[in-house]
PDB file of N, CA and C in Angstrom:
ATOM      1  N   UNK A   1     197.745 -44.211 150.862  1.00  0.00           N
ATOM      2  CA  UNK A   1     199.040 -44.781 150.498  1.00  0.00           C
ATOM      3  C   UNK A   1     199.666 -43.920 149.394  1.00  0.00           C
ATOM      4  N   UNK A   2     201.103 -43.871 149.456  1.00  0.00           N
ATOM      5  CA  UNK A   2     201.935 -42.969 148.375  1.00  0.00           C
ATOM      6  C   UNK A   2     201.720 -43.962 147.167  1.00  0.00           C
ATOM      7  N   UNK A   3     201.486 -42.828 145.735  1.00  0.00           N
ATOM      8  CA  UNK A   3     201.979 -43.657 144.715  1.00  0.00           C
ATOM      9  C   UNK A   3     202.925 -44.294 144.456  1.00  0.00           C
ATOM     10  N   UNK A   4     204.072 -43.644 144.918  1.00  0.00           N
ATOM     11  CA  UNK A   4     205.785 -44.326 144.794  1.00  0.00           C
ATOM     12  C   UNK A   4     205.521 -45.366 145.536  1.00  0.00           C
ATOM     13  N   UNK A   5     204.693 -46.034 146.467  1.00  0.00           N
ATOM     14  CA  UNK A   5     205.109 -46.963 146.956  1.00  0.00           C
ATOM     15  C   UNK A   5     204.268 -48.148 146.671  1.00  0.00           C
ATOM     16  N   UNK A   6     203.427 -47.693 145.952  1.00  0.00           N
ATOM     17  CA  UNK A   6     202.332 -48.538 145.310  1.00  0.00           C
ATOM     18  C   UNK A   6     202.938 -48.705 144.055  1.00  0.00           C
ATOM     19  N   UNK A   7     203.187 -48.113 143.255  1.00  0.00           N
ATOM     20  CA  UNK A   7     204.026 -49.054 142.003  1.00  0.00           C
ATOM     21  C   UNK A   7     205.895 -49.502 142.523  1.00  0.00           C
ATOM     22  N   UNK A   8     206.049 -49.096 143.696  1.00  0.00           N
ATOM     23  CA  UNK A   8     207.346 -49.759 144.203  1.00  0.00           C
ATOM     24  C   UNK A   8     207.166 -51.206 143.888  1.00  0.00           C
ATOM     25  N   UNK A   9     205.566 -51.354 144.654  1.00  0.00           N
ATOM     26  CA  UNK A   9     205.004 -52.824 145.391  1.00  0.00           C
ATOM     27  C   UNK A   9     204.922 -53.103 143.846  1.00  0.00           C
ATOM     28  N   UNK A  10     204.573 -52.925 142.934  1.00  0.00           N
ATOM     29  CA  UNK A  10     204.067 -52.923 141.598  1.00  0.00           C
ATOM     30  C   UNK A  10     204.862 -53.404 140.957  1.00  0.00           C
ATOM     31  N   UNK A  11     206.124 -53.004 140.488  1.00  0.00           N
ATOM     32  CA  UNK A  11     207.497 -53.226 140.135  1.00  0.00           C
ATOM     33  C   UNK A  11     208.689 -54.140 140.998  1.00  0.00           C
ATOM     34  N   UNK A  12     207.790 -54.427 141.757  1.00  0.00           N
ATOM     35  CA  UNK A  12     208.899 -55.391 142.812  1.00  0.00           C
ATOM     36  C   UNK A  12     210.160 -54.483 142.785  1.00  0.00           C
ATOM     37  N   UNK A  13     210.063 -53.304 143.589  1.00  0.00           N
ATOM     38  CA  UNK A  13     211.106 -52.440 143.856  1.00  0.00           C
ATOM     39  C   UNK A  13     211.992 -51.950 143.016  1.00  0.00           C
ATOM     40  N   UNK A  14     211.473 -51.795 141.740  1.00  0.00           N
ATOM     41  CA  UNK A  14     212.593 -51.277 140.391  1.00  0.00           C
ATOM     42  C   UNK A  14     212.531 -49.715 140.862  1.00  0.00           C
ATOM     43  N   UNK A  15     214.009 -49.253 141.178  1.00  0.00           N
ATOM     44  CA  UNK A  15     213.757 -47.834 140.923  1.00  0.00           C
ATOM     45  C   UNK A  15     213.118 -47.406 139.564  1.00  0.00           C
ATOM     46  N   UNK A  16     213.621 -47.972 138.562  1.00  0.00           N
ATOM     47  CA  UNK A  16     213.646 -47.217 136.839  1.00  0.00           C
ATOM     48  C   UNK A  16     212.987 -48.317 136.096  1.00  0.00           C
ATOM     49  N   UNK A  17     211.620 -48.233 135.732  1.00  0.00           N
ATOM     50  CA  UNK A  17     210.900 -48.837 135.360  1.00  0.00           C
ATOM     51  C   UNK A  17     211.008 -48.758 133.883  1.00  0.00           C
ATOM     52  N   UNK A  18     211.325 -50.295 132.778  1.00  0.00           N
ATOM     53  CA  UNK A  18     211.796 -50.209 131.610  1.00  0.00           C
ATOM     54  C   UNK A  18     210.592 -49.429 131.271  1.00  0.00           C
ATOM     55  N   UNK A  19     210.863 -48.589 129.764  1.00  0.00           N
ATOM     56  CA  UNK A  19     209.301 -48.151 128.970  1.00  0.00           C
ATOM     57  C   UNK A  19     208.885 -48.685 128.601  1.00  0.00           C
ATOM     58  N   UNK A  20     208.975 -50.286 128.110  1.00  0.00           N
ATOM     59  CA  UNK A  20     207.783 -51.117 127.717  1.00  0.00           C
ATOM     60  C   UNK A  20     206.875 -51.434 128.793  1.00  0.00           C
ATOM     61  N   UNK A  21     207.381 -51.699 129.929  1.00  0.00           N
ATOM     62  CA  UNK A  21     206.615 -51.802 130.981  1.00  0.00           C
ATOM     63  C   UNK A  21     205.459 -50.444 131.550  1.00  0.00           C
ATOM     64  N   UNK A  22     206.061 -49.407 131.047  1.00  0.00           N
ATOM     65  CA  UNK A  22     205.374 -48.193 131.402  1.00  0.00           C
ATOM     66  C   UNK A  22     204.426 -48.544 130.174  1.00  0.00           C
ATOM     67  N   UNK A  23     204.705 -48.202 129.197  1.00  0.00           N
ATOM     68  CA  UNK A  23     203.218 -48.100 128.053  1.00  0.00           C
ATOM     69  C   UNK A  23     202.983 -49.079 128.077  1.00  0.00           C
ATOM     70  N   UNK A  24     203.073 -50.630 128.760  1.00  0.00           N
ATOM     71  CA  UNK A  24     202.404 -51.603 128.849  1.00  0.00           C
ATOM     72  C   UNK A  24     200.977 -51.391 129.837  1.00  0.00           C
ATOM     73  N   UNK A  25     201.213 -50.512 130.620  1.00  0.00           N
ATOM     74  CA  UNK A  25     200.611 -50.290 131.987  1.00  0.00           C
ATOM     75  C   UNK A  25     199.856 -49.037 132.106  1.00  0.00           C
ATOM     76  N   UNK A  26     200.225 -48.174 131.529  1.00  0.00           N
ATOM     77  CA  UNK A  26     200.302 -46.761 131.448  1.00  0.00           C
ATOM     78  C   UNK A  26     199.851 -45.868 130.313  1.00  0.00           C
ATOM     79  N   UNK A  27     200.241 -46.292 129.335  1.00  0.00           N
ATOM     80  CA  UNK A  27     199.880 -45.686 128.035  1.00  0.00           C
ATOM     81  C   UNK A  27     199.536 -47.182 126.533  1.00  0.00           C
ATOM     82  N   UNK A  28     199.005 -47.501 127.338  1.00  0.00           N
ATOM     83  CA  UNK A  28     198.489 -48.907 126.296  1.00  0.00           C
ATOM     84  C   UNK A  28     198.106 -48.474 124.652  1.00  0.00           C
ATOM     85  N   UNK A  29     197.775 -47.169 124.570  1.00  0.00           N
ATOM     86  CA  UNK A  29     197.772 -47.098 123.312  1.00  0.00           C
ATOM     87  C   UNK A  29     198.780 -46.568 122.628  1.00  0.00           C
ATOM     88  N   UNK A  30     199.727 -46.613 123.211  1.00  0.00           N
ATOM     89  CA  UNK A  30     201.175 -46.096 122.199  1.00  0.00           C
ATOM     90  C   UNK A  30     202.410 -47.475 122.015  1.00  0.00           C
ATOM     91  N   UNK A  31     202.846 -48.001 121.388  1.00  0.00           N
ATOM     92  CA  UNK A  31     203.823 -48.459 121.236  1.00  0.00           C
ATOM     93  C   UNK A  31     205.611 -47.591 121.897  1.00  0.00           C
ATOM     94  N   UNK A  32     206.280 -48.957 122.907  1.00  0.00           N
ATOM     95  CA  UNK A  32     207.358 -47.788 122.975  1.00  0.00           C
ATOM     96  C   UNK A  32     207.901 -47.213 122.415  1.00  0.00           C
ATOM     97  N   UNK A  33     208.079 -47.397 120.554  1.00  0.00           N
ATOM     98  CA  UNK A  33     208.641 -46.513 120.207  1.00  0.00           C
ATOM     99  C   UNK A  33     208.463 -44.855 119.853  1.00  0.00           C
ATOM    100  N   UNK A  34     206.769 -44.762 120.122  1.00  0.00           N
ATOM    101  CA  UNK A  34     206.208 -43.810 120.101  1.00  0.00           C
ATOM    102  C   UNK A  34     205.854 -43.317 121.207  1.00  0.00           C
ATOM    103  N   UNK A  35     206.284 -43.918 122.519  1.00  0.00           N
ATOM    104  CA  UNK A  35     205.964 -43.464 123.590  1.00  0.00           C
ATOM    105  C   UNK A  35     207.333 -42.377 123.910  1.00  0.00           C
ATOM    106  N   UNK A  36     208.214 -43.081 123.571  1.00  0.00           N
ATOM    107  CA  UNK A  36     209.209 -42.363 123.300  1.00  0.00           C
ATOM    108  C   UNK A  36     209.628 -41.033 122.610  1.00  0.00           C
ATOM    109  N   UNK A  37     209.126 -41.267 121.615  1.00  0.00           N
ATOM    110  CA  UNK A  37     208.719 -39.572 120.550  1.00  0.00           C
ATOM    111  C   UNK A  37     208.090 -38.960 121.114  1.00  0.00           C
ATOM    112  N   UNK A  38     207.205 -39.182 121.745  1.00  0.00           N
ATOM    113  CA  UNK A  38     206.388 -38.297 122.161  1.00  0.00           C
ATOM    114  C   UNK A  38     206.901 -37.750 123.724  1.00  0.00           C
ATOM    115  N   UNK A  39     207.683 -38.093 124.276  1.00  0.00           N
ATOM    116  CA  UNK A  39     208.452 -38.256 125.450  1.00  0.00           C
ATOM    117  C   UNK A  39     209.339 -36.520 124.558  1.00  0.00           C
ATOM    118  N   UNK A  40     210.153 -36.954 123.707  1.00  0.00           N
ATOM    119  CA  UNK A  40     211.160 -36.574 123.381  1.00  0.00           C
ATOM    120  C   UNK A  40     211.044 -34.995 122.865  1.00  0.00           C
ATOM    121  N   UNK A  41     209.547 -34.894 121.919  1.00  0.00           N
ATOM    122  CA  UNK A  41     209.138 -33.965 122.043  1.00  0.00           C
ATOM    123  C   UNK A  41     208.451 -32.911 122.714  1.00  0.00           C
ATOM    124  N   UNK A  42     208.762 -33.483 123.984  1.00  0.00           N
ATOM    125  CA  UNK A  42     207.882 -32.577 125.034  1.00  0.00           C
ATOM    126  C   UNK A  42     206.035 -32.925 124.851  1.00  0.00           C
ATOM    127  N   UNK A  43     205.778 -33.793 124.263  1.00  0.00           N
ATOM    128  CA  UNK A  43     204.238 -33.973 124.684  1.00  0.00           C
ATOM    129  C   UNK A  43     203.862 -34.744 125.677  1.00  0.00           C
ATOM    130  N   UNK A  44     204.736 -35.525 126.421  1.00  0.00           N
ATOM    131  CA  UNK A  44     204.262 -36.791 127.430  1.00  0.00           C
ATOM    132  C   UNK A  44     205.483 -35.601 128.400  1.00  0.00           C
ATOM    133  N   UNK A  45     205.010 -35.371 129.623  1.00  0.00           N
ATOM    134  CA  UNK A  45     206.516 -34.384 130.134  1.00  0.00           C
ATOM    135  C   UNK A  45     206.526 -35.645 131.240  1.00  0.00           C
ATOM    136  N   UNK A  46     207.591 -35.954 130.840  1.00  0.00           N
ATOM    137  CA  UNK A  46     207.824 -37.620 131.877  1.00  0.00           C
ATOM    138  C   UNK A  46     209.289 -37.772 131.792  1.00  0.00           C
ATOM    139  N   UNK A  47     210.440 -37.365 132.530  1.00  0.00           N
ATOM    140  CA  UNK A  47     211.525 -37.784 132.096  1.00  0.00           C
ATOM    141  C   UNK A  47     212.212 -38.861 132.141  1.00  0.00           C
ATOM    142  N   UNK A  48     213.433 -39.539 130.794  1.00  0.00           N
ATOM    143  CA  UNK A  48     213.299 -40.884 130.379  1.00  0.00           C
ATOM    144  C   UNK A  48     215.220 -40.986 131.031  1.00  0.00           C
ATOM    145  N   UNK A  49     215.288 -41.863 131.627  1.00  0.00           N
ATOM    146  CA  UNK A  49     216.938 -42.548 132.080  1.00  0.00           C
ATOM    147  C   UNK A  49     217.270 -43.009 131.328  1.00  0.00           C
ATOM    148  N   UNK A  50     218.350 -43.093 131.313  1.00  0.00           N
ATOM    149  CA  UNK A  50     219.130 -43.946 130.298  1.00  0.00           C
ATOM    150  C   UNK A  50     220.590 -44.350 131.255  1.00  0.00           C
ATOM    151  N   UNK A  51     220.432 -45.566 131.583  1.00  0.00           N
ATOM    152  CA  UNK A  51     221.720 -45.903 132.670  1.00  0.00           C
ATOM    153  C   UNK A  51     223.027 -46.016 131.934  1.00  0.00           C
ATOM    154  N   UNK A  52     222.983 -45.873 131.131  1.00  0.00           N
ATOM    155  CA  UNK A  52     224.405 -45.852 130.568  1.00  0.00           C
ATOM    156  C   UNK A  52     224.553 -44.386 129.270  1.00  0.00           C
ATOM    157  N   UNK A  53     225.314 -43.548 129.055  1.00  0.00           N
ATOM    158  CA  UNK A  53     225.087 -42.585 128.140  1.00  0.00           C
ATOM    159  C   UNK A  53     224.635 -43.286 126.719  1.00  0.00           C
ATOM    160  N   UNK A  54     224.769 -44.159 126.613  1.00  0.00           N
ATOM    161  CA  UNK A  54     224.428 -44.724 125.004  1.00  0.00           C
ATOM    162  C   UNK A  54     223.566 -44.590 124.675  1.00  0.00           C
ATOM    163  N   UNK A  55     223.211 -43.635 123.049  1.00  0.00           N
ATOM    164  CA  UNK A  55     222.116 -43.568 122.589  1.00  0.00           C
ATOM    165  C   UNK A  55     221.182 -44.915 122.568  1.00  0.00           C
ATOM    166  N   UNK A  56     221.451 -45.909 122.520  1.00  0.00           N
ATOM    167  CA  UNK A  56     221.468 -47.148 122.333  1.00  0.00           C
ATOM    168  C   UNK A  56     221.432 -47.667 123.665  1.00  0.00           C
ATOM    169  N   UNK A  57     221.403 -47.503 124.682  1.00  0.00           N
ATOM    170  CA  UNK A  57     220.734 -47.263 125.843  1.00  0.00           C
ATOM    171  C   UNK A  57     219.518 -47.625 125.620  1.00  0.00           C
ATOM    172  N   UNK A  58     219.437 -49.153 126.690  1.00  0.00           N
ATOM    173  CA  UNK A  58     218.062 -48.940 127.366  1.00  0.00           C
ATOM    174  C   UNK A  58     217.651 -47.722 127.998  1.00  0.00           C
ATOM    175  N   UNK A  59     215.989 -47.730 127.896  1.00  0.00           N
ATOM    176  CA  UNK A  59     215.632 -46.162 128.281  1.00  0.00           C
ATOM    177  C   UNK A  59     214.591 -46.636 129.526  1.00  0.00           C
ATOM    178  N   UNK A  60     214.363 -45.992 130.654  1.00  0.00           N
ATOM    179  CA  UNK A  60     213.108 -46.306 131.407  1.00  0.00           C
ATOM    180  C   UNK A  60     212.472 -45.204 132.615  1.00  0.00           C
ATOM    181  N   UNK A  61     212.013 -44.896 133.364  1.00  0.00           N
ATOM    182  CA  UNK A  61     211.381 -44.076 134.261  1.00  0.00           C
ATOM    183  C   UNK A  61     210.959 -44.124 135.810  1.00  0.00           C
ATOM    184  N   UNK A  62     212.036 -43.406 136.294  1.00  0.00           N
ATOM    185  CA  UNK A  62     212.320 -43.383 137.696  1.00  0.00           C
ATOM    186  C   UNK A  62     211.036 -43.327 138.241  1.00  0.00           C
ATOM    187  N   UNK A  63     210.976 -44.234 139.071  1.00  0.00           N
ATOM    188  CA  UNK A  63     209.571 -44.741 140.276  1.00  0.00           C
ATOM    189  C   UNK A  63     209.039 -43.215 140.734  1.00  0.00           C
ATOM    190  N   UNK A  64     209.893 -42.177 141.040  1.00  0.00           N
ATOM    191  CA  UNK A  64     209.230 -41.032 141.334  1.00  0.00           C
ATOM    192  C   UNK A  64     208.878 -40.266 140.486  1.00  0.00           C
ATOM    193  N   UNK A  65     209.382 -40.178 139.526  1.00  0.00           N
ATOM    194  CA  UNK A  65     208.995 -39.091 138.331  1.00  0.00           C
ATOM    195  C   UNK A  65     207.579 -40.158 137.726  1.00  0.00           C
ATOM    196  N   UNK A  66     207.712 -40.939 138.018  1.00  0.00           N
ATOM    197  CA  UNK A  66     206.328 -41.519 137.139  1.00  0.00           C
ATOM    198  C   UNK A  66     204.944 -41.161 138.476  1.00  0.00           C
ATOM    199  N   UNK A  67     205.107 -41.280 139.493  1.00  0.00           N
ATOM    200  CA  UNK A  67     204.339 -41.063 140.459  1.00  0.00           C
ATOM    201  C   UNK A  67     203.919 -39.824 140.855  1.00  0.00           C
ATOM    202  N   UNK A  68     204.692 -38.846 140.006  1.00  0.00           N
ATOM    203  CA  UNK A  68     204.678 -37.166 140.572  1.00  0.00           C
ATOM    204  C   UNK A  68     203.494 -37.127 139.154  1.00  0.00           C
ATOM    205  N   UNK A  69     203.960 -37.695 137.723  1.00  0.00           N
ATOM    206  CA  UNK A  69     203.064 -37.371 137.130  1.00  0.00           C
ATOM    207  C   UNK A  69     201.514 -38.176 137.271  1.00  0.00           C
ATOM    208  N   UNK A  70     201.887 -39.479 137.311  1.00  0.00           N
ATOM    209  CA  UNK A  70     200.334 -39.866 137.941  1.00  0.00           C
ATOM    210  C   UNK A  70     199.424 -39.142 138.936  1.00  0.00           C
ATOM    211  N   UNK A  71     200.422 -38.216 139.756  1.00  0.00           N
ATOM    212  CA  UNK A  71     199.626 -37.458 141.027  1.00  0.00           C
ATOM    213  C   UNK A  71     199.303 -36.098 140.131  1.00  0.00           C
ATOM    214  N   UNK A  72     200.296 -35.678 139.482  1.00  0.00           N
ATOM    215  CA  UNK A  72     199.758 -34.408 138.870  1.00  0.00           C
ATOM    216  C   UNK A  72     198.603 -34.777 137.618  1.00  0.00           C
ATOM    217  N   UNK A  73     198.194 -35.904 136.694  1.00  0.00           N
ATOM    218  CA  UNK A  73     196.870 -36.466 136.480  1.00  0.00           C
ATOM    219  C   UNK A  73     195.861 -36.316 136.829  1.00  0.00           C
ATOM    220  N   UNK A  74     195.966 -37.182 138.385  1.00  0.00           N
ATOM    221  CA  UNK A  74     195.156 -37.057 139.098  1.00  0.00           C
ATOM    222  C   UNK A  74     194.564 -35.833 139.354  1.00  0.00           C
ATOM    223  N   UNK A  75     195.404 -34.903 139.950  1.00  0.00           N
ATOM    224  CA  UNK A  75     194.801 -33.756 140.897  1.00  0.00           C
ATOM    225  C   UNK A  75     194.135 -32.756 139.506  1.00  0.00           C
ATOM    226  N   UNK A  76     194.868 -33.008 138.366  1.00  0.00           N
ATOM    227  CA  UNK A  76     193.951 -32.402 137.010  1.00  0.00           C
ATOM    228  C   UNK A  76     192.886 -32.487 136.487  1.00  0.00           C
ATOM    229  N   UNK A  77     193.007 -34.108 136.826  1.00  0.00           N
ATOM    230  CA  UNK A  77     190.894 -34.620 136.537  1.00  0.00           C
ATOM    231  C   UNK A  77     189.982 -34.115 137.969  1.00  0.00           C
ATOM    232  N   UNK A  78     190.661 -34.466 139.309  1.00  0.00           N
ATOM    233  CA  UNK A  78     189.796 -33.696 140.120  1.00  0.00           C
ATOM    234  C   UNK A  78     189.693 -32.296 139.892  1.00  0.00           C
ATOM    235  N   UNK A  79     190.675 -31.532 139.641  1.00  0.00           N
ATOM    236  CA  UNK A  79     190.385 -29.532 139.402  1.00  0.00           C
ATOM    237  C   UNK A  79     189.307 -30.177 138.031  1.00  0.00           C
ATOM    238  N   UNK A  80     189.260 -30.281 137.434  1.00  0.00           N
ATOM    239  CA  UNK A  80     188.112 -30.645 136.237  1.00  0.00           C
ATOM    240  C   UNK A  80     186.531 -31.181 136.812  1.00  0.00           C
ATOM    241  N   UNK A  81     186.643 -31.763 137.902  1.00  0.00           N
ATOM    242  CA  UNK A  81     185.488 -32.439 138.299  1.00  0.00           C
ATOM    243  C   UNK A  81     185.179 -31.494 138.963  1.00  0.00           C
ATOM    244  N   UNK A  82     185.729 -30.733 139.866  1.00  0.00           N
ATOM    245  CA  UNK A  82     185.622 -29.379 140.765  1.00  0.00           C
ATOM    246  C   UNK A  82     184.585 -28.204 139.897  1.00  0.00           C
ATOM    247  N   UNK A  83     185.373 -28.348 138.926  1.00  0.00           N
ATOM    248  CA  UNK A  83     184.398 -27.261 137.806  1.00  0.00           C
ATOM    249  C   UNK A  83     183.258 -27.466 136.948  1.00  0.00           C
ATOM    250  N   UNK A  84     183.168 -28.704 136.976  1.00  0.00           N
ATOM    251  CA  UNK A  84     182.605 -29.165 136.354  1.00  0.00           C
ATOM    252  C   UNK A  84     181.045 -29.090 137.465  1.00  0.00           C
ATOM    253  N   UNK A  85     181.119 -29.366 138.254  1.00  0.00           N
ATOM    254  CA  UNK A  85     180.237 -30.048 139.303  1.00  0.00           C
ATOM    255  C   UNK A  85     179.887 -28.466 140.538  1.00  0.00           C
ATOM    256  N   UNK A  86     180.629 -27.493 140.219  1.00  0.00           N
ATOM    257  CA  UNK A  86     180.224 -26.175 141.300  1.00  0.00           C
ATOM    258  C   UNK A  86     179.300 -25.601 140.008  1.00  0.00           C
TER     259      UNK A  86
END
């Protein structure tokens, strides 16, 4: 099964998943406001929406961009297990 369609099912079909809900789920040890900083500075490479231009804008993360990085995760701990284990 695709990831996108497993947190589709997950999100009851939210394209743009708020960020509390992401570091609720996802990054449990960061608070959003630091999930965010760290977003911002290029250490989390996850890009963040904002449906309206307002800084002040709710912020949250398109169902695919969160699923491309869960897959690119993934396939990082397997190349790691690969080397680990030849």
């Amino acid at each position: 099964m695709k990831t996108a369609w497993m947190l589709l099912a997950r999100y009851d079909g939210l394209p743009i998943i708020p960020v509390e809900k992401v570091c609720a789920d996802f990054f449990t040890h960061l608070e959003p406001v630091k999930f965010v900083q760290k977003v911002d500075r290029g250490e989390i490479k996850l890009p963040l929406v904002r449906i309206e231009g307002s800084k002040r804008a709710a912020r949250g993360v398109h169902v695919n961009d969160l699923a491309a990085w869960i897959d690119a995760r993934r396939e990082a701990a397997a190349k790691e297990l690969r080397q680990l284990t030849e």
